[in-house]
C-alpha atoms as a PDB file:
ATOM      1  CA  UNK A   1      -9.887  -1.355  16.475  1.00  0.00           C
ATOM      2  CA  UNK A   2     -11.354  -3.651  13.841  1.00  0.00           C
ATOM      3  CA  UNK A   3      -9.066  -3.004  11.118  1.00  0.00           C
ATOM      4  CA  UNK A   4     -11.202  -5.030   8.111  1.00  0.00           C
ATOM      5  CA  UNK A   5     -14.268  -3.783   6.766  1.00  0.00           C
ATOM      6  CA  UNK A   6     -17.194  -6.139   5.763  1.00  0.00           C
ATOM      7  CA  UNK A   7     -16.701  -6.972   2.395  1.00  0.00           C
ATOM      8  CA  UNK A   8     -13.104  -7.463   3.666  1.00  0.00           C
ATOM      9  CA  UNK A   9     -13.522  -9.972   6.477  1.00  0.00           C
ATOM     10  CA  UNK A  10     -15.458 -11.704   3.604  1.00  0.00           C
ATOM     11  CA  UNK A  11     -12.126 -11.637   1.288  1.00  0.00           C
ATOM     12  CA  UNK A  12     -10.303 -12.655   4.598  1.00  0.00           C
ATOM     13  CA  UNK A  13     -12.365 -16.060   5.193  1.00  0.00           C
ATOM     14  CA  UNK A  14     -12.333 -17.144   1.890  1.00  0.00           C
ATOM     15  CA  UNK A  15      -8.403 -16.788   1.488  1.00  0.00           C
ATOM     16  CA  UNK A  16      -8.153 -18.679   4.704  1.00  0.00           C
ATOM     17  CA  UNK A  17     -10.769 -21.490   3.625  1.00  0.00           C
ATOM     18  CA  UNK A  18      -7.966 -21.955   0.691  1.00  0.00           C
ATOM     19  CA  UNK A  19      -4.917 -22.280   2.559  1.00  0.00           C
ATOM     20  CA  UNK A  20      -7.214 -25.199   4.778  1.00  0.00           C
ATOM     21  CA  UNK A  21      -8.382 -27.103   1.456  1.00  0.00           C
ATOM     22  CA  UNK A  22      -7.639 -27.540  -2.141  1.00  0.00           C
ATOM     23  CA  UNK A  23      -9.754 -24.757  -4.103  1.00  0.00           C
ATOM     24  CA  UNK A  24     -13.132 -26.104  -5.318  1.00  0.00           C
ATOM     25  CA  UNK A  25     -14.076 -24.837  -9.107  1.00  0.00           C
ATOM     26  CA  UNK A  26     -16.879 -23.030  -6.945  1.00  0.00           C
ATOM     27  CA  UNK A  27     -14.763 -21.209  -4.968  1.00  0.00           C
ATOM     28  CA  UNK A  28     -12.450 -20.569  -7.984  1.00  0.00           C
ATOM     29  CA  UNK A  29     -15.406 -19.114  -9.553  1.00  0.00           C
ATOM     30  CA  UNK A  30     -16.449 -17.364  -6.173  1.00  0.00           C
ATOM     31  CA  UNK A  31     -13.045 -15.192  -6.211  1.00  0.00           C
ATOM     32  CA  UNK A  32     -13.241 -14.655 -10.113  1.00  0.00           C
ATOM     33  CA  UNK A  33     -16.559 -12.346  -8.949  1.00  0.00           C
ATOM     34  CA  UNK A  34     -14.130 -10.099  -6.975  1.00  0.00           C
ATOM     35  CA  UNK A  35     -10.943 -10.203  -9.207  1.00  0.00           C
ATOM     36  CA  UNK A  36      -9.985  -6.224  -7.693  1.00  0.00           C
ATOM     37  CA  UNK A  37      -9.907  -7.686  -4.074  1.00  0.00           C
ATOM     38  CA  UNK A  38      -6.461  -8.820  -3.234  1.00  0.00           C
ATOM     39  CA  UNK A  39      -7.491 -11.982  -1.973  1.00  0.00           C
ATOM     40  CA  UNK A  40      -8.783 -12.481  -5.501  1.00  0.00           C
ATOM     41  CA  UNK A  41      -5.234 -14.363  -7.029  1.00  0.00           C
ATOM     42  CA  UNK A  42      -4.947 -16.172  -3.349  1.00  0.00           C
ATOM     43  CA  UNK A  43      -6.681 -19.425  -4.647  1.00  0.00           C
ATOM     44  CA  UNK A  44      -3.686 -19.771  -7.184  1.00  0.00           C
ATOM     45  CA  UNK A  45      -0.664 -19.212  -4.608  1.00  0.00           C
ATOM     46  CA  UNK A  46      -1.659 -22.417  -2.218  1.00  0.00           C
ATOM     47  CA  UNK A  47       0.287 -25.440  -3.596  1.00  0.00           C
ATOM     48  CA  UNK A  48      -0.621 -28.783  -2.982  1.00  0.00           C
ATOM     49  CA  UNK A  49       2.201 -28.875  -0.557  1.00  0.00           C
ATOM     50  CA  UNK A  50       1.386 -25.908   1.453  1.00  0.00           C
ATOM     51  CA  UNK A  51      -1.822 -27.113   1.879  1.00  0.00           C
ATOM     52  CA  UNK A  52      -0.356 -30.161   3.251  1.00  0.00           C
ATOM     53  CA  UNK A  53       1.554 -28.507   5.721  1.00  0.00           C
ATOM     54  CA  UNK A  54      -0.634 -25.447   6.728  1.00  0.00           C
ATOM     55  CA  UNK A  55      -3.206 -28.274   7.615  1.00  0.00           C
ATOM     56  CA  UNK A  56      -0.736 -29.906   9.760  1.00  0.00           C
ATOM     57  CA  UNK A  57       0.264 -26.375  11.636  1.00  0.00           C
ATOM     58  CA  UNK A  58      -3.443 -26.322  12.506  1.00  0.00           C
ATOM     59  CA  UNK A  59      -3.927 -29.231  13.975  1.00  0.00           C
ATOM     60  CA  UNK A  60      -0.976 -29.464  15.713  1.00  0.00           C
ATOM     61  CA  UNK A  61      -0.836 -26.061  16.792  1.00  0.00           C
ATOM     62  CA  UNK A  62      -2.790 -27.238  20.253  1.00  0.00           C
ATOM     63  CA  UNK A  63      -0.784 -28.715  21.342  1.00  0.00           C
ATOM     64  CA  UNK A  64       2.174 -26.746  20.367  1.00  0.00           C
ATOM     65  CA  UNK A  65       0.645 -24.017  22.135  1.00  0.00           C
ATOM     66  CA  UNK A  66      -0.424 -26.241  25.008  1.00  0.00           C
ATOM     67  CA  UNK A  67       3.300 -26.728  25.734  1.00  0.00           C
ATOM     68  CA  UNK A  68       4.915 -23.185  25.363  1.00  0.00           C
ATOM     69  CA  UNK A  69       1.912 -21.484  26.976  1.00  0.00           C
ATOM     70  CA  UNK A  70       3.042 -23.257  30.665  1.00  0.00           C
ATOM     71  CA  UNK A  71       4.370 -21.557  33.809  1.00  0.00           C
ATOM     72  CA  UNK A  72       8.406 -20.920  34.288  1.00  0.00           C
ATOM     73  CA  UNK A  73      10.076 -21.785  37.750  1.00  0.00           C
ATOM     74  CA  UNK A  74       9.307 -18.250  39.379  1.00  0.00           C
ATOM     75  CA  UNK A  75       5.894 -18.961  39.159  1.00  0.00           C
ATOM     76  CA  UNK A  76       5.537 -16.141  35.908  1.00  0.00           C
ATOM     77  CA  UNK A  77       3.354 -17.192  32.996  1.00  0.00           C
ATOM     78  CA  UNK A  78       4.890 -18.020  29.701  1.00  0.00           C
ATOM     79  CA  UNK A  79       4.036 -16.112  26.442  1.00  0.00           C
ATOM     80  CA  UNK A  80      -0.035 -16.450  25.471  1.00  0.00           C
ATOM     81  CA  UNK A  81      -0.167 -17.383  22.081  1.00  0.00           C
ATOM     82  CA  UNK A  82      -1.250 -13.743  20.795  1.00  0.00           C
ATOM     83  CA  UNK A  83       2.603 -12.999  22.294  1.00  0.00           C
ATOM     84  CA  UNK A  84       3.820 -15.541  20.713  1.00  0.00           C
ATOM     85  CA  UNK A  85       2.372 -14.398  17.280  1.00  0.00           C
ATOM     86  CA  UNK A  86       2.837 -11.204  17.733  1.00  0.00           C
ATOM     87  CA  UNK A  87       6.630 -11.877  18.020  1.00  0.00           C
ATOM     88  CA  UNK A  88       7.102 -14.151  15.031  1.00  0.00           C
ATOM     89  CA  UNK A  89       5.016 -11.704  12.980  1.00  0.00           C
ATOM     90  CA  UNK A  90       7.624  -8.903  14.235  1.00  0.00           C
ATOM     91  CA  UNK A  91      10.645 -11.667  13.468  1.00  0.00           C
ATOM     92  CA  UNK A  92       9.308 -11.177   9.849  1.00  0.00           C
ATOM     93  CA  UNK A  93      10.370  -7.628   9.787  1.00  0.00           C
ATOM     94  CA  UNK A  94       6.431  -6.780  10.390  1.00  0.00           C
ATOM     95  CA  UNK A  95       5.471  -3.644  12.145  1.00  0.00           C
ATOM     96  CA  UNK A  96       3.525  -3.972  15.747  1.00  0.00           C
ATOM     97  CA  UNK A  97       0.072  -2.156  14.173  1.00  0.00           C
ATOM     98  CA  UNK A  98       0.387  -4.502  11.014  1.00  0.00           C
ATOM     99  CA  UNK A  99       0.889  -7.512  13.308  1.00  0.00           C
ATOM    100  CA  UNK A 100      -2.009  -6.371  15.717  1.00  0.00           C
ATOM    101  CA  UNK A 101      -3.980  -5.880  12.494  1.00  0.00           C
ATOM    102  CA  UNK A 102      -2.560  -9.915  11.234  1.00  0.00           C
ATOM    103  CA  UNK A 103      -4.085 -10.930  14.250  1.00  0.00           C
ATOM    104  CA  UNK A 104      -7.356  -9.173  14.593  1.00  0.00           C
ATOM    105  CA  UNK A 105      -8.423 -10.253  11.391  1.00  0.00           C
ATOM    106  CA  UNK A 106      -7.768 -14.173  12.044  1.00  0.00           C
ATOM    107  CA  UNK A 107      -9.609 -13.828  15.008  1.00  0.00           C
ATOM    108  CA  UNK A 108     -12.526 -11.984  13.491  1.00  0.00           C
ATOM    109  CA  UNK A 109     -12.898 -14.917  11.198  1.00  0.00           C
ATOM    110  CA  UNK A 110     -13.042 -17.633  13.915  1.00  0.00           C
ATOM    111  CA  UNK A 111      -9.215 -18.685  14.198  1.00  0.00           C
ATOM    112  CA  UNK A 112      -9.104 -19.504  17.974  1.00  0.00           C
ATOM    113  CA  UNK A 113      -6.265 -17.792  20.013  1.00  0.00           C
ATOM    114  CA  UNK A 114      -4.507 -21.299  20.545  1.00  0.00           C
ATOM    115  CA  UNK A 115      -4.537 -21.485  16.268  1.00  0.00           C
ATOM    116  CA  UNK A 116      -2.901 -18.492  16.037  1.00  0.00           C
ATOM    117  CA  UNK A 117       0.575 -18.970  15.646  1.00  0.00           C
ATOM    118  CA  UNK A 118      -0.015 -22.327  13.720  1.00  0.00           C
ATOM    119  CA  UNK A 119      -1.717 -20.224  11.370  1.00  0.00           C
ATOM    120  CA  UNK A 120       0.332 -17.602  10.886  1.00  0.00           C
ATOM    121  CA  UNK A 121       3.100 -19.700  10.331  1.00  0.00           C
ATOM    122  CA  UNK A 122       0.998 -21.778   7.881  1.00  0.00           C
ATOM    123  CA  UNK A 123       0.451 -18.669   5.762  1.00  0.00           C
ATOM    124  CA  UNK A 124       4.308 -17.433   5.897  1.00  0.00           C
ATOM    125  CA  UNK A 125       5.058 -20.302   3.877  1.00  0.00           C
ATOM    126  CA  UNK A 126       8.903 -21.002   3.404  1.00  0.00           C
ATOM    127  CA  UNK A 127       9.418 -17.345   4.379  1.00  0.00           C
ATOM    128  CA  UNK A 128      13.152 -18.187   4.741  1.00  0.00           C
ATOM    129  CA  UNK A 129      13.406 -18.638   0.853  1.00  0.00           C
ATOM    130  CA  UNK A 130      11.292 -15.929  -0.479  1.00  0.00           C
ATOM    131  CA  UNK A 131       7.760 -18.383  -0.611  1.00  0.00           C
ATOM    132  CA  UNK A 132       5.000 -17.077   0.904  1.00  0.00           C
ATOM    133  CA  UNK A 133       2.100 -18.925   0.902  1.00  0.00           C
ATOM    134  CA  UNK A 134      -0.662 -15.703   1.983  1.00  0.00           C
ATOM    135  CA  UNK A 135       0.675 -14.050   4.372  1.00  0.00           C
ATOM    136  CA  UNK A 136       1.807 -10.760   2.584  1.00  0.00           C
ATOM    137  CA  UNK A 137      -1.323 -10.947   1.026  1.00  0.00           C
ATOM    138  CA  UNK A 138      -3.086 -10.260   4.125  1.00  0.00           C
ATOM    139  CA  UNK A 139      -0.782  -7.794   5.236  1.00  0.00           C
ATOM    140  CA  UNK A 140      -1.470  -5.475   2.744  1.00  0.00           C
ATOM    141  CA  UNK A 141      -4.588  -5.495   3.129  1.00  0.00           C
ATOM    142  CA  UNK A 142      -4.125  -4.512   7.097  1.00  0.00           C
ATOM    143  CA  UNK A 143      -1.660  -2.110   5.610  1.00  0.00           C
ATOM    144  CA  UNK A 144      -4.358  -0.653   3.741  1.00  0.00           C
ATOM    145  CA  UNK A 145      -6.698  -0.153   5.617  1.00  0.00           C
ATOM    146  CA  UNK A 146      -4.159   1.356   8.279  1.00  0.00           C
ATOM    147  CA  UNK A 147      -3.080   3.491   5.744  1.00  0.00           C
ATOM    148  CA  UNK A 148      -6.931   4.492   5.322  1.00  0.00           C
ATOM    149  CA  UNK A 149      -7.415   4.621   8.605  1.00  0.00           C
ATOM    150  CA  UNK A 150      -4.706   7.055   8.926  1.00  0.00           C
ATOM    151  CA  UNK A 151      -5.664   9.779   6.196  1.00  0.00           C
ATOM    152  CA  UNK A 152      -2.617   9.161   4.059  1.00  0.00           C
ATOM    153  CA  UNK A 153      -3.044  11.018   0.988  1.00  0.00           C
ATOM    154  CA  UNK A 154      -4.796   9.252  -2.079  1.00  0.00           C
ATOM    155  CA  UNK A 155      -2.047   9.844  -5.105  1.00  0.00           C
ATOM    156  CA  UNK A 156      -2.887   9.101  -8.871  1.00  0.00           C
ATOM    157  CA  UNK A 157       0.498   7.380 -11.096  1.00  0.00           C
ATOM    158  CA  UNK A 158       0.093   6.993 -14.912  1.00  0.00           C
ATOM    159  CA  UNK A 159       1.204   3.930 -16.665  1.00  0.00           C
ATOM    160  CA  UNK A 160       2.459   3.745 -20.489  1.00  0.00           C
ATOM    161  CA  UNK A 161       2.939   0.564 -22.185  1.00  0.00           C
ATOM    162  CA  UNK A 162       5.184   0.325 -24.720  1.00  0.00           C
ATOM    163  CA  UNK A 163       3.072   1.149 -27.910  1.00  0.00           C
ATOM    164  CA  UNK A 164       3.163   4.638 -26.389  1.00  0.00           C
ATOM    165  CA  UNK A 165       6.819   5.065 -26.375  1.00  0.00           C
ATOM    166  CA  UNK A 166      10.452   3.787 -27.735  1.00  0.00           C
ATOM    167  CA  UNK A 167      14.025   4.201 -27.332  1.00  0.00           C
ATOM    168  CA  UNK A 168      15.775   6.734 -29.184  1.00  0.00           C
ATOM    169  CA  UNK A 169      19.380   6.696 -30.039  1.00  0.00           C
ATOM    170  CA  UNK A 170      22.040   6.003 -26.802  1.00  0.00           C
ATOM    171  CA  UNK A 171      23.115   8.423 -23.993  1.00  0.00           C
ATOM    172  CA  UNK A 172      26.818   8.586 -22.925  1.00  0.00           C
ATOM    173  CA  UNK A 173      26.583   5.006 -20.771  1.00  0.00           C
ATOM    174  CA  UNK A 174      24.913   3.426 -24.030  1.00  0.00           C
ATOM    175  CA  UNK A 175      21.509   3.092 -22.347  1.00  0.00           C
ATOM    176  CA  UNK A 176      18.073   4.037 -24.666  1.00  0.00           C
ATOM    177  CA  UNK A 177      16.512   7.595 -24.309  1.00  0.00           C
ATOM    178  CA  UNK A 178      12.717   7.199 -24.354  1.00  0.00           C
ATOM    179  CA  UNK A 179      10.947   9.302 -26.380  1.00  0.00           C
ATOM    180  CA  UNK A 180       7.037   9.280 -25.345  1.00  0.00           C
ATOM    181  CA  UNK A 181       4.883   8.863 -28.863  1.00  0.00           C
ATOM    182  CA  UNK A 182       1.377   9.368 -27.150  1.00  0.00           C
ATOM    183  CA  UNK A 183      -0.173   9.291 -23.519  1.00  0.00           C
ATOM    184  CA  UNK A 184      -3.973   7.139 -25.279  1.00  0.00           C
ATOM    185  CA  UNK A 185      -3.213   4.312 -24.214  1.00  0.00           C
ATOM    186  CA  UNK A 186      -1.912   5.176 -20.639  1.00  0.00           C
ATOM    187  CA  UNK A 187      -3.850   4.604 -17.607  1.00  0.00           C
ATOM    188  CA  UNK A 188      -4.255   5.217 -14.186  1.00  0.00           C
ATOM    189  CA  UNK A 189      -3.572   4.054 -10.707  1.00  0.00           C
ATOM    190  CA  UNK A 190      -4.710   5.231  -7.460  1.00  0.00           C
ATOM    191  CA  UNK A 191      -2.595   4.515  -4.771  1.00  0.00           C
ATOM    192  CA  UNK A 192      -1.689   5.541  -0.895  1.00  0.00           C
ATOM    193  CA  UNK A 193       1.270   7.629  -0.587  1.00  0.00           C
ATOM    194  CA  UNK A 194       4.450   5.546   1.130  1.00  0.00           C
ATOM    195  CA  UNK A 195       4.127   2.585  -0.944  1.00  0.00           C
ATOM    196  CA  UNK A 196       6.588   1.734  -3.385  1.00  0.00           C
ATOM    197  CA  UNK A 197       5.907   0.751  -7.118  1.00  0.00           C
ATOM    198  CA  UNK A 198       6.154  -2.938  -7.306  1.00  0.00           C
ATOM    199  CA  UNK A 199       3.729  -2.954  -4.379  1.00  0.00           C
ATOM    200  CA  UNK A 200       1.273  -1.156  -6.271  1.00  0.00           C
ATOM    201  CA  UNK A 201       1.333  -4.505  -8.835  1.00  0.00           C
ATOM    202  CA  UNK A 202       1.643  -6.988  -6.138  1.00  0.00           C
ATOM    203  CA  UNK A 203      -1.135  -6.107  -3.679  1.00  0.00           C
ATOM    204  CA  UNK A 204      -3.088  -2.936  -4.782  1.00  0.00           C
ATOM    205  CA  UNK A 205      -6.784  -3.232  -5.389  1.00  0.00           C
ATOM    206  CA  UNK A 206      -7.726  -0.195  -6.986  1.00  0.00           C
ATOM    207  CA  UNK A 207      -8.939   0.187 -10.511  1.00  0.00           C
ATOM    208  CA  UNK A 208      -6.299  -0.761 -13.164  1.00  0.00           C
ATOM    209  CA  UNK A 209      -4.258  -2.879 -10.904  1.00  0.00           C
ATOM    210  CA  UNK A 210      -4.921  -5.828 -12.656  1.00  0.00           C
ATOM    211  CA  UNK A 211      -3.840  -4.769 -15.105  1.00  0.00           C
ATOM    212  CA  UNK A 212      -0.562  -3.502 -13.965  1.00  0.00           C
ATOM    213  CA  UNK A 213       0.066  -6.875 -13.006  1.00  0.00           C
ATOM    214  CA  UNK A 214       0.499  -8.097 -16.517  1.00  0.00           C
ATOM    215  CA  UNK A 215       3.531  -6.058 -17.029  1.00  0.00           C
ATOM    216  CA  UNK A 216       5.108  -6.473 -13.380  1.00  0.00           C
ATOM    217  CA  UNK A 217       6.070  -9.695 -12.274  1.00  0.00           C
ATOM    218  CA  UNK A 218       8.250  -8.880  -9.304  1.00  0.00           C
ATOM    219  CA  UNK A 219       9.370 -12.305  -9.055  1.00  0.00           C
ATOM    220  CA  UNK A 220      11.863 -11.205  -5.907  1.00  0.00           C
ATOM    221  CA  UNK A 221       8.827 -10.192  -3.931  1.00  0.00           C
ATOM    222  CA  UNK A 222      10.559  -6.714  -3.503  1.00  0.00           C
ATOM    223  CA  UNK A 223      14.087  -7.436  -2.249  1.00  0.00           C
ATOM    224  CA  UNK A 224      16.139  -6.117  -5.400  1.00  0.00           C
ATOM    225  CA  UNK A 225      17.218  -9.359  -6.135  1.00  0.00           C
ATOM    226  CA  UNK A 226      15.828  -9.271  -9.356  1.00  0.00           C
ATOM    227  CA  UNK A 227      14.738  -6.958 -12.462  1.00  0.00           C
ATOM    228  CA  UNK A 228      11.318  -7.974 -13.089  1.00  0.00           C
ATOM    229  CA  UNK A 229      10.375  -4.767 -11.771  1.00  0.00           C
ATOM    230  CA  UNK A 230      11.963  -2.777 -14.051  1.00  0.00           C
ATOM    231  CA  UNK A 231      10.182   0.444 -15.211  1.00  0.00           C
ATOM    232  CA  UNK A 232      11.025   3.362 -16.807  1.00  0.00           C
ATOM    233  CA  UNK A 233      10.734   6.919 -15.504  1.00  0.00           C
ATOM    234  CA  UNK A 234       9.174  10.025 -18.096  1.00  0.00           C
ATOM    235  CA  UNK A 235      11.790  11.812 -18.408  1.00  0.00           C
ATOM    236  CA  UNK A 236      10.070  15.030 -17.468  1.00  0.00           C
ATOM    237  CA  UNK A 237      10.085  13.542 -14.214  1.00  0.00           C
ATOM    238  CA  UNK A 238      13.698  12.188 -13.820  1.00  0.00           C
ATOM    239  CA  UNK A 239      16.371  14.284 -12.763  1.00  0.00           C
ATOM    240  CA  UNK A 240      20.292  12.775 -13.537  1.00  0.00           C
ATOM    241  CA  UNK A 241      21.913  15.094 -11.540  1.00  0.00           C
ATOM    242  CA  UNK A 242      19.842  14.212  -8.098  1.00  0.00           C
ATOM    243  CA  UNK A 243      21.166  11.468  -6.072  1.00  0.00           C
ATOM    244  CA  UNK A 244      20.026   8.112  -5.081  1.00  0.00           C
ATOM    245  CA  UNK A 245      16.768   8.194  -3.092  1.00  0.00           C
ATOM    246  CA  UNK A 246      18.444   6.623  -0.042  1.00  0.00           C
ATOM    247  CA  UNK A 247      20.902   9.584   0.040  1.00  0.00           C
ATOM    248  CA  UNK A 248      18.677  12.114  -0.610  1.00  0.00           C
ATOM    249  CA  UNK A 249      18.215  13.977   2.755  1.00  0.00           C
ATOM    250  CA  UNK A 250      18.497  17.047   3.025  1.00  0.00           C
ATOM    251  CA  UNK A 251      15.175  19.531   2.758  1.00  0.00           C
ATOM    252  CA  UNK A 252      16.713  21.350   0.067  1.00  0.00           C
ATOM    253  CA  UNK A 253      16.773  18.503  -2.670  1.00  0.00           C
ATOM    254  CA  UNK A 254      13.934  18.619  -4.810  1.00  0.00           C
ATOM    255  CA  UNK A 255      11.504  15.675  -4.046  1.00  0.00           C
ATOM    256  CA  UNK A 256       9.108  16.046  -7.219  1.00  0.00           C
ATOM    257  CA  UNK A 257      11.530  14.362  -9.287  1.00  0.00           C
ATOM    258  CA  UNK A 258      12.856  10.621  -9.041  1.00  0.00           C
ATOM    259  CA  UNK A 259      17.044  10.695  -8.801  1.00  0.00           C
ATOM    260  CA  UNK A 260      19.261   8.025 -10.182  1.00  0.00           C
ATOM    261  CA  UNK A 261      19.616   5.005  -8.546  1.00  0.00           C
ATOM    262  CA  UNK A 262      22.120   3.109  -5.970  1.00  0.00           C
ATOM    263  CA  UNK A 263      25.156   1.199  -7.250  1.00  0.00           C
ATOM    264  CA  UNK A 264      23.260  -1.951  -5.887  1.00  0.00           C
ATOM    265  CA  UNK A 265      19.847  -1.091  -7.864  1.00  0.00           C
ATOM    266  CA  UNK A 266      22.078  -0.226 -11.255  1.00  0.00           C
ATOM    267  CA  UNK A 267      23.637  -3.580 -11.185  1.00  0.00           C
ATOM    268  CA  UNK A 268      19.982  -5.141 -11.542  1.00  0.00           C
ATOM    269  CA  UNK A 269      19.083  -2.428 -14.340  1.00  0.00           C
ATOM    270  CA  UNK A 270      22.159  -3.845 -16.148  1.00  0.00           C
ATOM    271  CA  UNK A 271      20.370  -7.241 -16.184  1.00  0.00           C
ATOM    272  CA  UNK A 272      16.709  -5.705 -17.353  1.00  0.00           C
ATOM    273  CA  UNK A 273      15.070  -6.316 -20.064  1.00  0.00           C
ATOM    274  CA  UNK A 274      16.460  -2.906 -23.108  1.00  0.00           C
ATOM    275  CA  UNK A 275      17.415  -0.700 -19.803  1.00  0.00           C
ATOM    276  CA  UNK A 276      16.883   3.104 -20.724  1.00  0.00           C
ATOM    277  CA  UNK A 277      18.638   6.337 -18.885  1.00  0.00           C
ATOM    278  CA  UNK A 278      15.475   6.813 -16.746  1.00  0.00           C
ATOM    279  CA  UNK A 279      14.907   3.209 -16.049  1.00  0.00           C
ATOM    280  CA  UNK A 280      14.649   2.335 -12.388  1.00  0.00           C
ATOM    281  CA  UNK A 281      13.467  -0.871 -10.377  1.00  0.00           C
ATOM    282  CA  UNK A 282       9.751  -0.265  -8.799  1.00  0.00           C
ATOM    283  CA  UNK A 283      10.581  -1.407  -6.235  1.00  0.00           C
ATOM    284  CA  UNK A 284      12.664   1.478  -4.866  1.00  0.00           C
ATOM    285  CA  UNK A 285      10.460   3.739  -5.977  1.00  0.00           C
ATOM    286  CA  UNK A 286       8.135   5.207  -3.234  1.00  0.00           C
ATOM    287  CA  UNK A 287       5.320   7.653  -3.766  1.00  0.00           C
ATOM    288  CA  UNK A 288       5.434  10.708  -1.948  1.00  0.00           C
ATOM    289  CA  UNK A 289       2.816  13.682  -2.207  1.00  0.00           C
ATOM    290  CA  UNK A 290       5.754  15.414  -4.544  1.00  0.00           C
ATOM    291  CA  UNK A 291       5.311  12.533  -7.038  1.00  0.00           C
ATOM    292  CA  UNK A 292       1.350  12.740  -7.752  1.00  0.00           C
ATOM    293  CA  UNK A 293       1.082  12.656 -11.188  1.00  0.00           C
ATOM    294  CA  UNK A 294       3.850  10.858 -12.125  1.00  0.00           C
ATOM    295  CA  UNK A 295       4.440   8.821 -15.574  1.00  0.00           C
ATOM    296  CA  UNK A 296       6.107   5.921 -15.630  1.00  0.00           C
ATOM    297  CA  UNK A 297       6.917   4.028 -18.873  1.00  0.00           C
ATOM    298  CA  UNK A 298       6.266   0.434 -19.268  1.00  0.00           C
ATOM    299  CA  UNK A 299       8.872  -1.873 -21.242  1.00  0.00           C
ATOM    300  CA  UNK A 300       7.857  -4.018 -24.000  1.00  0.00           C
ATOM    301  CA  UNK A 301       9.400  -7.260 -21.861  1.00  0.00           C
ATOM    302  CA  UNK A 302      11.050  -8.030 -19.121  1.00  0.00           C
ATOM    303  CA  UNK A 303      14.084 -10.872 -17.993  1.00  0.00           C
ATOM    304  CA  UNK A 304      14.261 -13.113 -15.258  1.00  0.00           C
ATOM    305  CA  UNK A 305      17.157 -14.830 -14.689  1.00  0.00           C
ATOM    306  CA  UNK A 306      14.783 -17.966 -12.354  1.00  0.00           C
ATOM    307  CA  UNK A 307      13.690 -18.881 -16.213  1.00  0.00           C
ATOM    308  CA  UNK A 308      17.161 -20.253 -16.543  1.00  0.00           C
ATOM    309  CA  UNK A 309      18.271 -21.641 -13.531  1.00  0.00           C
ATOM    310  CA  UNK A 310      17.812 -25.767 -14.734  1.00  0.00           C
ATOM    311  CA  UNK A 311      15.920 -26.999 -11.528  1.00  0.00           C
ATOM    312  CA  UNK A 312      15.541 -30.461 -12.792  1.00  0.00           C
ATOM    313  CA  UNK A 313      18.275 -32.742 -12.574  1.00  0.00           C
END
């Protein structure tokens, strides 16, 4: 199954090509031509330092390979180096089509088998502290076209920025009510059904998505470990009185409204920047065919705690 269209296995090589070498102004300039691709913001992800050490994974990764791919004492082959991808992409919480799809790609763009892994691990990054360095990136974009592939359902979500609404007066908790002012100056997002808000900001290419980027930061990368995230739900599309979307079940429960979240999610929305009644993290938000349509309100700011933390000294 080739799971990259043309245009895309173009987007794919020239992500790769940065991750090998420091970006040119060219290439810079190159990507700025298709700023709705995801691989468009790639460039700007690679630090010196990953580039560094992605080159070395490459050209070590022969012999790496070399080693592990050898034959055990009952005479059985070892794991090829596809298997041996294949099962650190899966360590990463990846699914096996998404994984297959990681793979296919590299390979379509001239990454030999033996490269693979060295690669792959190149583009995780430090995956064990939240610093990828490309990899998600590209799994999106398998994800996307999977998703395509698949016939999931195309779903339209309006965005408001803040000019469009405010916070009036203080429920019972203390938290803002917003009252919408005027839908002008909202726009529009197509997305696939299943993915989740902050994803939309992070990886989507569709028209608008850049510029739902400029409110979103999603510094976490989508493990509630943060507010940066933080939107705010119309409230003719909130219900109070439904649960948390993790407990919510049972076929009876109606799914065209978003519920109130987990204990876990609220003590993020405590740290967010003016949290409303409706406000929620994007992150656990995910679109269903129920939720087509919806409105979600943009704050005016947002706060990350990272700002604060003094690295230096």
């Amino acid at each position: 199954t080739t799971y990259a269209a043309p245009h895309r296995r173009r987007l794919i090589s020239a992500a790769l090509a940065s991750v090998l070498q420091p970006p040119s102004s060219q290439s810079i300039s190159s990507a700025a031509k298709c700023n709705t691709s995801l691989f468009a913001r790639s460039p700007s992800s690679f630090m010196p330092t990953e580039l560094v050490r992605n080159t070395a994974f490459i050209n070590t990764s022969n012999n790496f390979n070399r080693r592990r791919f050898s034959v055990s004492k009952d005479g059985s082959s070892a794991q090829s180096p596809t298997q041996q991808t294949t099962a650190f992409l899966l360590s990463l919480g990846y699914s096996n089509a998404v994984s297959k799809g990681i793979i296919d790609a590299l390979i379509q763009n001239g990454i030999p088998h033996s490269s693979l892994l060295g690669m792959v691990k190149g583009l995780a990054g430090r995956y064990e502290v939240g610093e990828d360095a490309g990899l998600e990136t590209l799994a999106a974009s398998v994800k996307t076209e999977l998703e395509t592939m698949q016939g999931k359902e195309q779903l339209k979500v309006w965005f408001l920025p803040s000019t469009g609404w405010s916070s009036e007066g203080e429920d019972d908790d203390g938290f803002g009510i917003p009252t919408i002012h005027s839908m002008d100056r909202a726009f529009p997002v197509q997305v696939h059904e299943g993915t989740n808000l902050a994803d939309i900001a992070r990886f989507g290419t569709s028209e608008n998505c850049d510029v739902l980027r400029e409110y979103l930061e999603c510094a976490c990368n989508g493990i509630m470990a943060c507010s940066t995230c933080h939107v705010v739900v119309h409230p003719e599309w909130f219900d109070s009185t439904k649960p948390s979307d993790e407990k919510v079940s049972a076929s009876g429960v109606d799914q065209s409204k978003i519920g109130t979240p987990t204990e876990a999610e609220q003590d993020m929305l405590d740290l967010a920047y003016e949290p409303q009644s409706t406000s929620r993290l994007g992150c656990q938000i995910t679109l269903t065919k129920a939720l087509d349509g919806l409105v979600i309100l943009l704050p005016e700011g947002s706060n990350n705690l990272m700002d604060d933390i003094p690295f230096d000294g």
